[in-house]
Protein backbone atom coordinates (compact mmCIF):
# COMPACT_ATOMS: atom_id res chain seq x y z
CA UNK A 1 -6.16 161.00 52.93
CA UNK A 2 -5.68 157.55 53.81
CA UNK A 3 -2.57 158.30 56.18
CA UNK A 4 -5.00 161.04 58.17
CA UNK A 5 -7.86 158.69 58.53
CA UNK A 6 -5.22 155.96 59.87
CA UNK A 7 -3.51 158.26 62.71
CA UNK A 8 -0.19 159.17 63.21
CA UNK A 9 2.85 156.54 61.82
CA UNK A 10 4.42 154.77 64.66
CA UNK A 11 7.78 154.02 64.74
CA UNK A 12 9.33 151.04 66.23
CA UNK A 13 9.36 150.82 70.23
CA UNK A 14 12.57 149.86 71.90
CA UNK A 15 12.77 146.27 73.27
CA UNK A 16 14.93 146.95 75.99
CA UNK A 17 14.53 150.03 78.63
CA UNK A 18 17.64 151.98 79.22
CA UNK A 19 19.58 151.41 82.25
CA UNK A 20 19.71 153.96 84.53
CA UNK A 21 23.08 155.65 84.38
CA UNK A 22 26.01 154.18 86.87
CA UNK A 23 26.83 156.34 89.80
CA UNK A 24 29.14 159.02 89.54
CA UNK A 25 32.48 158.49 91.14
CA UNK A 26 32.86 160.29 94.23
CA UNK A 27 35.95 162.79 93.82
CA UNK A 28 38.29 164.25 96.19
CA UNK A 29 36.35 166.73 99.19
CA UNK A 30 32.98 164.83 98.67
CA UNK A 31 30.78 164.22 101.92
CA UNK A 32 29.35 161.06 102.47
CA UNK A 33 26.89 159.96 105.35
CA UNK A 34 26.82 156.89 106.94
CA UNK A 35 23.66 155.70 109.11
CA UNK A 36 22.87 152.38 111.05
CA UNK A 37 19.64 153.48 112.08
CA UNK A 38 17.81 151.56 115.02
CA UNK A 39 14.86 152.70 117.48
CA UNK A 40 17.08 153.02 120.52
CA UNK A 41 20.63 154.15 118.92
CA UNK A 42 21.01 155.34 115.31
CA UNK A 43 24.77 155.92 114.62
CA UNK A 44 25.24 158.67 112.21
CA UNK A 45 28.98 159.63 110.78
CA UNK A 46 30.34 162.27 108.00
CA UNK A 47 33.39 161.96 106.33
CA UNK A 48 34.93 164.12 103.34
CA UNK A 49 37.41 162.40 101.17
CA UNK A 50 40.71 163.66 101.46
CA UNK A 51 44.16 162.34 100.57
CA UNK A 52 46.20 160.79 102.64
CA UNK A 53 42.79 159.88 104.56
CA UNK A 54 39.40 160.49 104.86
CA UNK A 55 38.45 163.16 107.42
CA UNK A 56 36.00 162.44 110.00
CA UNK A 57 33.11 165.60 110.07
CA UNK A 58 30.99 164.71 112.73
CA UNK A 59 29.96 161.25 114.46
CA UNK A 60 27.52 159.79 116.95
CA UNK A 61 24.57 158.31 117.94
CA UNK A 62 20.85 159.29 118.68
CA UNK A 63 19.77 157.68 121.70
CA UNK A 64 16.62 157.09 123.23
CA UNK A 65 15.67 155.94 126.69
CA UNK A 66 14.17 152.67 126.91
CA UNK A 67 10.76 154.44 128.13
CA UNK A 68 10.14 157.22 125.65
CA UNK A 69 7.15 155.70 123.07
CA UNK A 70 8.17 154.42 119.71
CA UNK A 71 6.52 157.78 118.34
CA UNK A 72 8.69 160.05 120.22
CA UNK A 73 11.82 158.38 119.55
CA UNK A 74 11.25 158.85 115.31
CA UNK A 75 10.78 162.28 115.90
CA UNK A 76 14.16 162.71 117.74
CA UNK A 77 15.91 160.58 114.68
CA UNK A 78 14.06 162.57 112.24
CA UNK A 79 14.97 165.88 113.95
CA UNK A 80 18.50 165.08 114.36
CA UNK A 81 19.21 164.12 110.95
CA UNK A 82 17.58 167.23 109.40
CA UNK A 83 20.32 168.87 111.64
CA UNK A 84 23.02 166.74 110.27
CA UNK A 85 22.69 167.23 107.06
CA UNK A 86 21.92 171.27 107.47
CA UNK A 87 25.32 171.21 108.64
CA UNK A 88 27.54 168.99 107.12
CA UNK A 89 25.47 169.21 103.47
CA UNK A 90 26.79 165.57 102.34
CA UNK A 91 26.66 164.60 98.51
CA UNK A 92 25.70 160.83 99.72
CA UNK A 93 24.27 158.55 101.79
CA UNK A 94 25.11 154.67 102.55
CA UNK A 95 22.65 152.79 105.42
CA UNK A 96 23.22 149.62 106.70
CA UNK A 97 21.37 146.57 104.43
CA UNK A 98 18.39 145.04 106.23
CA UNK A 99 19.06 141.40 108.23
CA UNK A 100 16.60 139.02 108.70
CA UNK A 101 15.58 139.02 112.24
CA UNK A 102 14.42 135.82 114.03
CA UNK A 103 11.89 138.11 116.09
CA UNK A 104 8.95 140.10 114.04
CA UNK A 105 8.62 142.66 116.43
CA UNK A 106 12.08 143.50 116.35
CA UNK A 107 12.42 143.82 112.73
CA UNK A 108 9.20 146.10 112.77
CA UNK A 109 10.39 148.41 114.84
CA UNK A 110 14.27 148.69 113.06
CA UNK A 111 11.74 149.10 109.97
CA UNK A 112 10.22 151.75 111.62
CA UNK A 113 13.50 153.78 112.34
CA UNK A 114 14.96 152.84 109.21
CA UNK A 115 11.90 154.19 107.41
CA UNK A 116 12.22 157.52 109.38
CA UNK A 117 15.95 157.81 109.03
CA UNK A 118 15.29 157.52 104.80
CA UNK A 119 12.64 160.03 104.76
CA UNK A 120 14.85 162.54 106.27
CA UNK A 121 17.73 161.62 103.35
CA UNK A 122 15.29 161.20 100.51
CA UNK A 123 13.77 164.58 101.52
CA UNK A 124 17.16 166.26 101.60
CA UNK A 125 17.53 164.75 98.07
CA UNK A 126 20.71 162.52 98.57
CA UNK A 127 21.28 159.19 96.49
CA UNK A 128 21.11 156.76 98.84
CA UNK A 129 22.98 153.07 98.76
CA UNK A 130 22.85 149.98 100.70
CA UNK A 131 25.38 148.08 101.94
CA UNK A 132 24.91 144.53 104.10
CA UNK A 133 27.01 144.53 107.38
CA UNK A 134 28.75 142.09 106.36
CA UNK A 135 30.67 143.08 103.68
CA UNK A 136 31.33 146.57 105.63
CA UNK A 137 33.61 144.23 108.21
CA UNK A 138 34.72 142.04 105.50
CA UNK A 139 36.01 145.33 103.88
CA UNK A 140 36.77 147.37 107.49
CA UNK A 141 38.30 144.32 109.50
CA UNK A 142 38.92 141.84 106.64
CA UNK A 143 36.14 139.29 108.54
CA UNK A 144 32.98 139.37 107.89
CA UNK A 145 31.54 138.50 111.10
CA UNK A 146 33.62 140.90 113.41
CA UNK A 147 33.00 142.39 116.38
CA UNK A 148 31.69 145.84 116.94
CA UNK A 149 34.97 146.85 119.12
CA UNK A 150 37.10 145.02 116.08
CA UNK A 151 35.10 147.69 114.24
CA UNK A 152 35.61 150.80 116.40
CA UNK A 153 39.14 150.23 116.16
CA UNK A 154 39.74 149.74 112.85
CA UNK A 155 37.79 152.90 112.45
CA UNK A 156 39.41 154.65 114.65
CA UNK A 157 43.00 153.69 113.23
CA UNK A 158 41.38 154.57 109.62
CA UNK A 159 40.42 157.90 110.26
CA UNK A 160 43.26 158.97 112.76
CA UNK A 161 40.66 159.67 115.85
CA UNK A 162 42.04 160.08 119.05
CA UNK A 163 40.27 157.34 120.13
CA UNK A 164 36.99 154.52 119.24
CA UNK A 165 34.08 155.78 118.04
CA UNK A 166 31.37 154.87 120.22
CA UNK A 167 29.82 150.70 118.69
CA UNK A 168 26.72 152.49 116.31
CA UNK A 169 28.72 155.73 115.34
CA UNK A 170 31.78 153.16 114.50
CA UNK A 171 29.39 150.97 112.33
CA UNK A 172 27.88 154.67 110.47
CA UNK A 173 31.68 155.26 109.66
CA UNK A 174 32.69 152.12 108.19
CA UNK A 175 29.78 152.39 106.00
CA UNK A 176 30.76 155.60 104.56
CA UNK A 177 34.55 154.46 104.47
CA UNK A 178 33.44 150.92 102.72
CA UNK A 179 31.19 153.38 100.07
CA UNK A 180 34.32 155.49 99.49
CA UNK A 181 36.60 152.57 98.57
CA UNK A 182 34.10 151.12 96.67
CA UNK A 183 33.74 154.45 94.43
CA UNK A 184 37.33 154.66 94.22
CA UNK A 185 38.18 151.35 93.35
CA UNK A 186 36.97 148.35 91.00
CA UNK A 187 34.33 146.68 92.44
CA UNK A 188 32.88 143.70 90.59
CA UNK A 189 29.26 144.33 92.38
CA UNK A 190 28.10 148.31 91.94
CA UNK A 191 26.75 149.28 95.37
CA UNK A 192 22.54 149.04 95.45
CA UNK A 193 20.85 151.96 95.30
CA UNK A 194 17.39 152.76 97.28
């Protein structure tokens, strides 16, 4: 009687929360997407993993004329990269890591296309990772604060393209190709999901 009057016996609670599981390793014909979104000219690139080298799908970059309102040029990134991924279905996505602009307005309005390009991906139901620019050169070039053309070519020379990927759709390429060695190697930091 005394055990009905007092409720239900509760066990002990855990102390700790369990840690999300780590990410799957990305295997041989997976698709990854790379994005460096921006108002004015998101780079987008695919690549599947293959050996001896990754393949490049599809690359290039969304552009918007300087005069088209901040409005219309969301709906053209948004439209795009539902087309993207209809197409090339990729298993992941890696976008560039925020910097810390000097200028507010500037970083609200790469907030604005950033926000627009991860709607699209979280809709489409991809994991999605962050990696800072930085340590896509340091891993592309082997400097961290390269050039876009040191980029492009490096790119270019990775995936065997006829020749450099135009400066955005180079940086959305060396994002996916720094994700894919980080999956397939040992990496002492896993990448950041978001």
């Amino acid at each position: 009687m005394q055990e009905r009057v007092a409720g239900p016996r509760r066990g002990p609670s855990p102390v700790f929360e369990a840690r999300p599981a780590a990410p799957a390793r990305l295997a041989a014909g997976s698709v990854i997407l790379g994005l460096d979104p921006s108002l004015r000219g998101t780079g987008y690139g695919v690549i599947r993993l293959s050996k001896p080298v990754p393949q490049s799908l599809i690359h290039g970059t969304i552009s918007c004329p300087p005069n088209w309102e901040h409005s219309r040029c969301l709906v053209r990134i948004v439209q795009t990269l539902r087309d993207v991924l209809r197409q090339q279905r990729p298993t992941v996505c890696v976008v560039e890591g925020l910097f810390y602009a000097q200028n507010l307005k500037t970083a609200l309005v790469m907030g604005e296309a950033r926000g627009a390009a991860l709607s699209v991906v979280a809709e489409a139901g991809l994991e999605i990772y962050e990696i800072a620019p930085r340590k896509v050169k340091q891993a592309i070039v082997g400097y961290g604060a390269a050039q876009k053309l040191a980029v492009a070519r490096m790119v270019q020379r990775m995936l065997h393209l006829a020749s450099p990927p135009a400066p955005d759709a180079a940086d959305a390429l060396a994002l996916a190709l720094t994700h894919a060695r980080e999956q397939q190697g040992f990496s002492l930091t896993p990448p950041r999901r978001i």
